[in-house]
Protein backbone atom coordinates (compact mmCIF):
# COMPACT_ATOMS: atom_id res chain seq x y z
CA UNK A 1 56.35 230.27 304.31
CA UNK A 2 56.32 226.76 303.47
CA UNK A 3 56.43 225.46 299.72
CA UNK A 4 55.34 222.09 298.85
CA UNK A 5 57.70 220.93 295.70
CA UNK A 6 56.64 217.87 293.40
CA UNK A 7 59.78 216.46 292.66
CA UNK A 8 60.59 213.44 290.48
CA UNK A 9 63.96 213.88 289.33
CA UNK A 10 62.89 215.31 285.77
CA UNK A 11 64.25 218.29 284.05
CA UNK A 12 61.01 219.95 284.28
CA UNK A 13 60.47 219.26 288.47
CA UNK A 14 63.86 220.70 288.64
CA UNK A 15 63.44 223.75 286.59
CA UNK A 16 59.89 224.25 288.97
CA UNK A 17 62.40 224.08 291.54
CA UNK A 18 64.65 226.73 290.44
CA UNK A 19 62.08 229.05 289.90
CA UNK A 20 60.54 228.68 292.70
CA UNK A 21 63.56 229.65 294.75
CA UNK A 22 64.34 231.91 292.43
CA UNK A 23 60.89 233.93 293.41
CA UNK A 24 60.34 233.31 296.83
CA UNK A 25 64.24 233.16 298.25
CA UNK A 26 63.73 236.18 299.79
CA UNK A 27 60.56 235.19 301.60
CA UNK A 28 63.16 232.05 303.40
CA UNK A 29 60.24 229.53 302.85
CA UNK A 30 60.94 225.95 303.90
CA UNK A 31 60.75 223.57 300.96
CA UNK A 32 59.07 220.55 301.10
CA UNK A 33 60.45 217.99 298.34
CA UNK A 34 58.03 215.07 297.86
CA UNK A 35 58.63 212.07 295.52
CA UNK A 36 56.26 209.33 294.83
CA UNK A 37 57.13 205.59 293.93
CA UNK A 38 53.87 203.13 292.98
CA UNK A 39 53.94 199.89 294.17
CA UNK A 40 54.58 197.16 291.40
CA UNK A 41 51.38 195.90 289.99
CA UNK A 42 52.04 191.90 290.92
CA UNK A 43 54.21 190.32 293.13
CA UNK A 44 56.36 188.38 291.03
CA UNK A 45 59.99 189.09 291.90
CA UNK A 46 61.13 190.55 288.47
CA UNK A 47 58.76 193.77 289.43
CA UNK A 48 60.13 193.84 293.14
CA UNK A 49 63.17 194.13 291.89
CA UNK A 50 62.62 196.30 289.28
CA UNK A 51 60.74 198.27 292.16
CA UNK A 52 63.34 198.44 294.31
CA UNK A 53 65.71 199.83 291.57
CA UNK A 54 63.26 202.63 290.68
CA UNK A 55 62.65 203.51 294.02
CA UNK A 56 66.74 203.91 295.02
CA UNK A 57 67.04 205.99 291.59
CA UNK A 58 63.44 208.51 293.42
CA UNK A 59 65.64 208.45 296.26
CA UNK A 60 68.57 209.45 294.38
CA UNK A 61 67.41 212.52 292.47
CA UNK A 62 65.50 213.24 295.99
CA UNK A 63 68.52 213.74 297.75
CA UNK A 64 70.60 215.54 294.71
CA UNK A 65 67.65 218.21 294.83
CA UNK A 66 67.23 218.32 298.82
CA UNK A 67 71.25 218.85 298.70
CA UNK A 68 70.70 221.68 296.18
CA UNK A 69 68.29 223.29 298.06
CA UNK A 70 70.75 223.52 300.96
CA UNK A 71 73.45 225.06 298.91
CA UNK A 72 70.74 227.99 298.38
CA UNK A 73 70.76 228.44 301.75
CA UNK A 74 67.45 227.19 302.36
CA UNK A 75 65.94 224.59 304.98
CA UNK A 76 64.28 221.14 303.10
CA UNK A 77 62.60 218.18 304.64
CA UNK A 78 62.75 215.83 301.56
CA UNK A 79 59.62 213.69 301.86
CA UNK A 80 59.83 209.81 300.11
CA UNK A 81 56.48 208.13 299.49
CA UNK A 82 55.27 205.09 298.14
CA UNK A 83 51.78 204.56 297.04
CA UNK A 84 49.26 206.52 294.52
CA UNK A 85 50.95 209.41 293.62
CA UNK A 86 47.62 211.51 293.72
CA UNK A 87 46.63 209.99 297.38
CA UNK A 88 50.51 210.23 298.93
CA UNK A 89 50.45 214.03 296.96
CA UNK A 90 47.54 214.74 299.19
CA UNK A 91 48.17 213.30 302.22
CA UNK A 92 51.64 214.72 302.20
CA UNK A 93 49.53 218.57 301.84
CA UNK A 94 47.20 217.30 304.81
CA UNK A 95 50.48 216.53 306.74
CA UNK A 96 52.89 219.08 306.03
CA UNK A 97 50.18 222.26 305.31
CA UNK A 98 52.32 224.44 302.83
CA UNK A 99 50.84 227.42 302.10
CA UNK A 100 51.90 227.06 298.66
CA UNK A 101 52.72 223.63 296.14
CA UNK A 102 54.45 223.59 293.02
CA UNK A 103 53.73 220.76 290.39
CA UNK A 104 55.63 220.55 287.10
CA UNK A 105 53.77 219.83 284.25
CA UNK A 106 54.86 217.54 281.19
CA UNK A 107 54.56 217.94 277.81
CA UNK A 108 52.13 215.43 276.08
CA UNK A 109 54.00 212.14 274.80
């Protein structure tokens, strides 16, 4: 069983995370932890950089979750995308073929 797993470093994408595992550890699926980083609008170096540091904190909470998963005993491939979150969300589904993914929702701001 593979399980497709959101995952942008938020409480809620981590609680999805938990119980996920929590329900399906017995099952041994492989977890598939995507994040998504978009592109800065313009090109002016302020937003590169500002890019760049959002991108190493995805990375980041990425690998703090992928790491977690491991400590449950579990196998992860930990999947960093940049792009449209909706099109890179897809395409990593087309690529990967879960038979199951998990997206956290957020409250309303």
């Amino acid at each position: 069983m593979k399980i497709l797993m959101c995952h942008d470093g938020s409480e809620n994408a981590q609680s999805a995370l938990e119980k996920s595992i929590a329900m399906f550890k017995s099952e041994r699926p492989e977890i598939i932890l995507v994040a998504v980083v978009e592109e800065p609008a313009d090109a002016s170096s302020y937003d590169e950089a500002a890019f760049e540091e959002w991108r190493a904190k995805r990375e980041a909470d990425l690998k703090e979750a992928a790491d977690w998963v491991t400590k449950q005993g579990l196998d992860v491939d930990a999947v960093m995308a940049v792009g449209d979150p909706r099109r890179m969300l897809v395409e990593a589904v087309r690529k990967k073929n879960p038979d199951m993914v998990v997206i956290a929702s957020r409250p309303p701001q």
